[in-house]
Protein backbone atom coordinates (compact mmCIF):
# COMPACT_ATOMS: atom_id res chain seq x y z
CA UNK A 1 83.09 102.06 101.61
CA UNK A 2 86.17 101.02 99.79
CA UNK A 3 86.23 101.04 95.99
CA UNK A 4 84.24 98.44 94.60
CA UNK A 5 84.86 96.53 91.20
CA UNK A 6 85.38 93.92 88.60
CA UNK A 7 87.71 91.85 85.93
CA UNK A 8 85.71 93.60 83.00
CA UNK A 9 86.51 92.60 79.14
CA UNK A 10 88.63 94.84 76.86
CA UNK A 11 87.00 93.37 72.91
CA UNK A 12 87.27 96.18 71.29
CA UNK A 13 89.60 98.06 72.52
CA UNK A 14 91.18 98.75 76.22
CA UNK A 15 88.88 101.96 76.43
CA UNK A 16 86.08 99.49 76.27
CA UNK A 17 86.31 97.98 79.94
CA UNK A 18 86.21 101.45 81.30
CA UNK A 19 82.94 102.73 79.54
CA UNK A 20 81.46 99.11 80.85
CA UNK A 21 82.44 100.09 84.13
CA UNK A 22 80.85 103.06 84.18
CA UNK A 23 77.70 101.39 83.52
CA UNK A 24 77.50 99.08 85.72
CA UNK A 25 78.92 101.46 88.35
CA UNK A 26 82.27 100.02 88.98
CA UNK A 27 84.84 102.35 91.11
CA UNK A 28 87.69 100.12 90.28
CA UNK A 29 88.69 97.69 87.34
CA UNK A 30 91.42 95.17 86.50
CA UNK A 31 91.72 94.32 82.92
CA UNK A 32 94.15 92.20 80.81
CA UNK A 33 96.59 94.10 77.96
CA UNK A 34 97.07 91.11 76.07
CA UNK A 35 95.09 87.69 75.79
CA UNK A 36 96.05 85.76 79.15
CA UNK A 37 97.39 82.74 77.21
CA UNK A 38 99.24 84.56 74.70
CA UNK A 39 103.28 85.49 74.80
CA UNK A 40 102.61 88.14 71.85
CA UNK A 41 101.68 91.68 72.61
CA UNK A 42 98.64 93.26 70.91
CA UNK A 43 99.59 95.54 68.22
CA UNK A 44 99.41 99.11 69.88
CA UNK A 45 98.55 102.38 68.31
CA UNK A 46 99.56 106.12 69.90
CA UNK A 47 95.92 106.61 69.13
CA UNK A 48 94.65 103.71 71.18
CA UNK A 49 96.81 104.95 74.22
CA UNK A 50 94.96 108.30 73.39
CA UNK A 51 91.84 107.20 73.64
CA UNK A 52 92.31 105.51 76.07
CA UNK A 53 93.64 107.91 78.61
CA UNK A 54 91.10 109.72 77.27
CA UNK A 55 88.60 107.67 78.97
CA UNK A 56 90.33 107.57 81.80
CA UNK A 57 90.06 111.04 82.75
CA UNK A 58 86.56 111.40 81.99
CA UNK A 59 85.44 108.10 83.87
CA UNK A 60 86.32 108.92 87.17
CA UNK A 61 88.53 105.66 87.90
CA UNK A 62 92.27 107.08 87.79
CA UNK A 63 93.89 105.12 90.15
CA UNK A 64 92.05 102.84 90.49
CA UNK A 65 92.55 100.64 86.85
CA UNK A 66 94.91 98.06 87.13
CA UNK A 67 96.50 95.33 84.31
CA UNK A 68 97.08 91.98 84.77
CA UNK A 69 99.85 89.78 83.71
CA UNK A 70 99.54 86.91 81.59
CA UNK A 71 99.22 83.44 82.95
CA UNK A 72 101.79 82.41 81.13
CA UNK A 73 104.61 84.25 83.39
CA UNK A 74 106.68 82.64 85.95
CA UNK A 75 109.38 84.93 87.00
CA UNK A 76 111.12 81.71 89.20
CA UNK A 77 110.91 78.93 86.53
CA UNK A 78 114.40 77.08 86.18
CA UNK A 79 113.87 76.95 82.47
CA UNK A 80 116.12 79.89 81.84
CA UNK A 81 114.50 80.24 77.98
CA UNK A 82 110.29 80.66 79.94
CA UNK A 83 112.17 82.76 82.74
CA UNK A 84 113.61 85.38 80.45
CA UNK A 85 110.94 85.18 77.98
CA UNK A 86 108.30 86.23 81.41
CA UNK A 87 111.08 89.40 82.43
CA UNK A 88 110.49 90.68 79.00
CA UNK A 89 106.68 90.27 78.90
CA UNK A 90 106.53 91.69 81.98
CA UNK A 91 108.60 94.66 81.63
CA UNK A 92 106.56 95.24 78.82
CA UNK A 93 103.39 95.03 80.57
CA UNK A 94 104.85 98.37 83.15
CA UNK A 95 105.64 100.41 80.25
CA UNK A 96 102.32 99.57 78.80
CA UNK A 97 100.54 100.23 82.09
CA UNK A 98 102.79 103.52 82.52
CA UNK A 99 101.42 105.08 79.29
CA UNK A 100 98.28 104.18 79.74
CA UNK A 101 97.98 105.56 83.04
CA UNK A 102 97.16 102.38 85.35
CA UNK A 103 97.55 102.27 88.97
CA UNK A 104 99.51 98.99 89.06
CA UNK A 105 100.15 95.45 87.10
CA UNK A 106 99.18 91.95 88.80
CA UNK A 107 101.48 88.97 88.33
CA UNK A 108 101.50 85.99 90.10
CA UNK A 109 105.12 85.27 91.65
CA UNK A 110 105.55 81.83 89.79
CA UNK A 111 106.32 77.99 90.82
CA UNK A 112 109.36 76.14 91.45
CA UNK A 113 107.75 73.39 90.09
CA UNK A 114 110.15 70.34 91.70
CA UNK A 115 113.09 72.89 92.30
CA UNK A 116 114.03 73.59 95.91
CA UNK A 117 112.37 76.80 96.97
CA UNK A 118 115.10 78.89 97.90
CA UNK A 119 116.73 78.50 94.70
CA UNK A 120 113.24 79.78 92.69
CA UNK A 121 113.22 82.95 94.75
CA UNK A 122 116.94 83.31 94.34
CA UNK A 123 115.52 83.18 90.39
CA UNK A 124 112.74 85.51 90.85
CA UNK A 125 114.33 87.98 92.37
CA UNK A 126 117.09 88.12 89.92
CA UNK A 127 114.18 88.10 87.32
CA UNK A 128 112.52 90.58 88.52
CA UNK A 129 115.77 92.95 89.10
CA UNK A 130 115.46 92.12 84.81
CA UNK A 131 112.15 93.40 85.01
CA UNK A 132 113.08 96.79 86.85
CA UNK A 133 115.92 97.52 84.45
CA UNK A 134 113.84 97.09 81.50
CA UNK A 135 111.01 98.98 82.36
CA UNK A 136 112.45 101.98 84.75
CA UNK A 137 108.89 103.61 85.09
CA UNK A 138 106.65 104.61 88.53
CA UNK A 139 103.91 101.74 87.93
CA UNK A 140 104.22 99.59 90.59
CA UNK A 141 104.25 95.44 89.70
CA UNK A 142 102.07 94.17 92.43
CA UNK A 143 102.79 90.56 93.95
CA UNK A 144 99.80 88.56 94.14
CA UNK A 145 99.41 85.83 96.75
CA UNK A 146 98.47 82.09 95.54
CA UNK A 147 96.81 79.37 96.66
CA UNK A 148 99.89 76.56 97.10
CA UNK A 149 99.66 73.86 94.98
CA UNK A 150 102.31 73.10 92.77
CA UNK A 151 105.04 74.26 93.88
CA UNK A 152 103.71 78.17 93.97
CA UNK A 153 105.66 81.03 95.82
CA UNK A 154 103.62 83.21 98.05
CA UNK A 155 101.28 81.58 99.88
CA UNK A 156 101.76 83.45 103.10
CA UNK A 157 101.98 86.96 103.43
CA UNK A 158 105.83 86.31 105.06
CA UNK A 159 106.54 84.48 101.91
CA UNK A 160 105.24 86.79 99.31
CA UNK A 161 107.40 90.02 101.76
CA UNK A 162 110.58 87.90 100.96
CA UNK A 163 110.27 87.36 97.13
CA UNK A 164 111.20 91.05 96.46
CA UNK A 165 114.01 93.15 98.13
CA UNK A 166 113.18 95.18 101.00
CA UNK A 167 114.35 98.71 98.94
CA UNK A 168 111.93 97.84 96.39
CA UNK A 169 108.90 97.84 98.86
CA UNK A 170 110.29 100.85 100.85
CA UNK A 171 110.44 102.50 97.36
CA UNK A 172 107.32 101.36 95.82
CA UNK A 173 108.40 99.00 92.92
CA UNK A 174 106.80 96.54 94.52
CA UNK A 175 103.14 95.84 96.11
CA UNK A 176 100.50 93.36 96.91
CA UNK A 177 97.57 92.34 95.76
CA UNK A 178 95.63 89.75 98.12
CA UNK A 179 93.12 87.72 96.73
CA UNK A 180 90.35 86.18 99.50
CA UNK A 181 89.98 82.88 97.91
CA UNK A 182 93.78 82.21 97.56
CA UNK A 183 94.27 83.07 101.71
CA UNK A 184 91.31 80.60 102.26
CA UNK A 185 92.80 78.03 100.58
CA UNK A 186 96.28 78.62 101.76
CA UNK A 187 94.92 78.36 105.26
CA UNK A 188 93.68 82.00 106.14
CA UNK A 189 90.64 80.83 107.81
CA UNK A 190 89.04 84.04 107.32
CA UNK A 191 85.61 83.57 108.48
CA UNK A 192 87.45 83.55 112.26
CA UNK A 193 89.63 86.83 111.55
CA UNK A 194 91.83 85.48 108.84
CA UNK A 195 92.03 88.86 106.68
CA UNK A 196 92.79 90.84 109.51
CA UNK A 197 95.58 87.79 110.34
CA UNK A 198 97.50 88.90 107.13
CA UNK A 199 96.57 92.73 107.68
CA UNK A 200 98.41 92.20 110.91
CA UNK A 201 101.49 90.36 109.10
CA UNK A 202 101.88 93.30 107.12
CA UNK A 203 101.64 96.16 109.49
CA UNK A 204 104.13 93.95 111.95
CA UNK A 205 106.73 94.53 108.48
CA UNK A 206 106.03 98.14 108.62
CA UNK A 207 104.29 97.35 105.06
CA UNK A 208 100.66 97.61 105.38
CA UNK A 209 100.59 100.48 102.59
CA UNK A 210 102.27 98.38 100.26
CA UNK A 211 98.55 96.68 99.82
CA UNK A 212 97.09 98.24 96.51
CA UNK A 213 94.60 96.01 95.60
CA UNK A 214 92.57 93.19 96.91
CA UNK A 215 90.46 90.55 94.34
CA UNK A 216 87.22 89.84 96.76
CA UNK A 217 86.44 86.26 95.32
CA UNK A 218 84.45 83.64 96.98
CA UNK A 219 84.92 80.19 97.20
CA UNK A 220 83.90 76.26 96.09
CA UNK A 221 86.77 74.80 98.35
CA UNK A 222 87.50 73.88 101.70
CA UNK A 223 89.58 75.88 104.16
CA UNK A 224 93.62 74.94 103.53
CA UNK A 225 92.76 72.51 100.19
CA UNK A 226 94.87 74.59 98.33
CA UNK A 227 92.73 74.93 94.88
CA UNK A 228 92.36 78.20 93.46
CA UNK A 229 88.65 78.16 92.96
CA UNK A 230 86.80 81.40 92.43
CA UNK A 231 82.70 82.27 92.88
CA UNK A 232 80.95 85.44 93.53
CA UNK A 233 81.10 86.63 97.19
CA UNK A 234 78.23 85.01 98.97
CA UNK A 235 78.10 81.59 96.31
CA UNK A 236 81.06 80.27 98.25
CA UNK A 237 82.50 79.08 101.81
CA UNK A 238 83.24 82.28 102.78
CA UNK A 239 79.70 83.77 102.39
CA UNK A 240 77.68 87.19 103.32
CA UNK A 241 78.99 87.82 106.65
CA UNK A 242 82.44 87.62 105.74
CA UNK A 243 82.61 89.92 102.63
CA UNK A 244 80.37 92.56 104.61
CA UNK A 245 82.56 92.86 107.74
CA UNK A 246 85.48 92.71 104.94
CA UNK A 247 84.27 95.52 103.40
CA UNK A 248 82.84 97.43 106.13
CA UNK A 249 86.61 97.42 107.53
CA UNK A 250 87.74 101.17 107.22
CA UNK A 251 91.51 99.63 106.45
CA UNK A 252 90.22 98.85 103.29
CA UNK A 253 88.72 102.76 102.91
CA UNK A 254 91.34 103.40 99.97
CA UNK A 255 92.00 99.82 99.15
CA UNK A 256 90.54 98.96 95.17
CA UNK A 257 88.13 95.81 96.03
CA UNK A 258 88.02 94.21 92.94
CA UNK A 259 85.96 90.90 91.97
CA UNK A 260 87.37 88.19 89.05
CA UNK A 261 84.11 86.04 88.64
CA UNK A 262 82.12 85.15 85.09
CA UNK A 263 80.87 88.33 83.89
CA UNK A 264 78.11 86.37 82.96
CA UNK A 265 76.12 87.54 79.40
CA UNK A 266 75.85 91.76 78.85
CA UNK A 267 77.94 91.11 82.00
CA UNK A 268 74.83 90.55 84.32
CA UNK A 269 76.72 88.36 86.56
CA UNK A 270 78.85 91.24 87.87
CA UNK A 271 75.82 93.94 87.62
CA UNK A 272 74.27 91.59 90.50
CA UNK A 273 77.52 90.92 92.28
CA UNK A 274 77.92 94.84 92.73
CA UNK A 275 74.17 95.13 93.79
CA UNK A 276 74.30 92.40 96.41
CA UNK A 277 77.58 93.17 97.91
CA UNK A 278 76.34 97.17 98.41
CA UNK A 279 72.90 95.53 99.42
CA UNK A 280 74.42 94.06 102.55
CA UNK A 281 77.05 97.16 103.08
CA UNK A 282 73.97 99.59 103.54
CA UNK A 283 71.61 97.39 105.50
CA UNK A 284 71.19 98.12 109.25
């Protein structure tokens, strides 16, 4: 069974999400570092790090907590002012995520809006070659893939393998995180092997263990529409039988499953998310 999880709240400190998580019996969790639609930091402490870390070690989830990036970031803008200002934020977020002791930082790879594609990831990967000279640590920034619209880069797996050099996935700079209801509305029609359609793009590039993470989110939208639409697993189109032979997989035996749905209130919504999703792992 791979390691199961959820986008769990940090109010009141980072350390917070992890003692949640051992609650509700989460084996993996993604949390933010910063609010998502905010370009300022949160003031940091040595103490907070501390405790933090602290956590960590007792909770059972080291490698398996990841960060992710503000919203606000796209590394491939043509504004040169929002470009730079996401290489700093982000570079910031890998130190962050290096001290702390996380596993790996989520960003999405950006837009180029109206621009002509090649030109935005000419951008990004200048921008992130900013990134990697700021912020020369072993925390890996992992490339999540996106649903389409508007312009996004990285809505194949091919696409989201040429947006970074190839030394920086042979070295480990660089990985991906796929999210389920970004391939389904990008096209993956995973209900007829779509998953295993990307799995197989990746292995076929030699780069198979450059997949970290995958965000297991159901749903509201048809197959291709390109909306990025989440729901729990089993309140969407992809449903029960996908997200069981998903997770029943053993490629995904060391992969961090992680969900980003409404916690819901005392975080109830993901309590019963976990339940149903081992529910149908253990049933005959």
């Amino acid at each position: 069974m791979p390691k199961l999880g959820a986008h769990l709240a940090t109010a009141g400190g980072w350390h917070r999400a992890l003692e949640t998580a051992r609650q509700l019996g989460c084996q993996a969790v993604q949390i933010f570092l910063q609010p998502p639609g905010r370009w300022a930091p949160l003031p940091e402490s040595p103490q907070a790090v501390a405790l933090f870390r602290e956590v960590l070690a007792a909770s059972g989830l080291h490698g398996a907590v990841f960060a992710h990036a503000p919203y606000l970031v796209n590394l491939a803008s043509a504004d040169r002012e929002l470009g730079e200002r996401s290489a700093v934020l982000v570079a910031h977020q890998l130190v962050l995520a290096q001290r702390l002791g996380l596993a790996g930082v989520v960003v999405h790879p950006g837009s180029a809006g109206r621009e002509p594609r090649q030109e935005a990831v000419a951008r990004l990967r200048r921008r992130l070659a900013e990134v990697f000279a700021r912020a020369a640590v072993d925390t890996p920034l992992l490339l999540e893939n996106t649903a389409g619209a508007g312009g996004l880069l990285g809505v194949t797996v091919k696409e989201l393998l040429e947006l970074a050099e190839p030394s920086w996935w042979q070295e480990g700079r660089v990985g991906l995180c796929l999210d389920t209801a970004h391939l389904w509305a990008a096209g993956y029609d995973l209900r007829r092997g779509g998953f295993r359609q990307a799995c197989l793009e990746l292995a076929e590039a030699g780069l198979f263990r450059a997949l970290k993470l995958v965000h297991i989110n159901d749903t509201p939208v048809p197959l291709g529409s390109r909306r990025d639409r989440h729901a729990p697993p089993g309140a969407g189109e992809l449903g029960e039988v996908f997200f069981t032979e998903l997770l029943g997989d053993p490629v995904l035996a060391d992969v961090a499953c992680i969900m980003e749905i409404p916690p819901g209130p005392k975080n109830q919504g993901v309590r019963e998310a976990l339940h149903r999703l081992r529910s149908w792992l253990s049933a005959p």
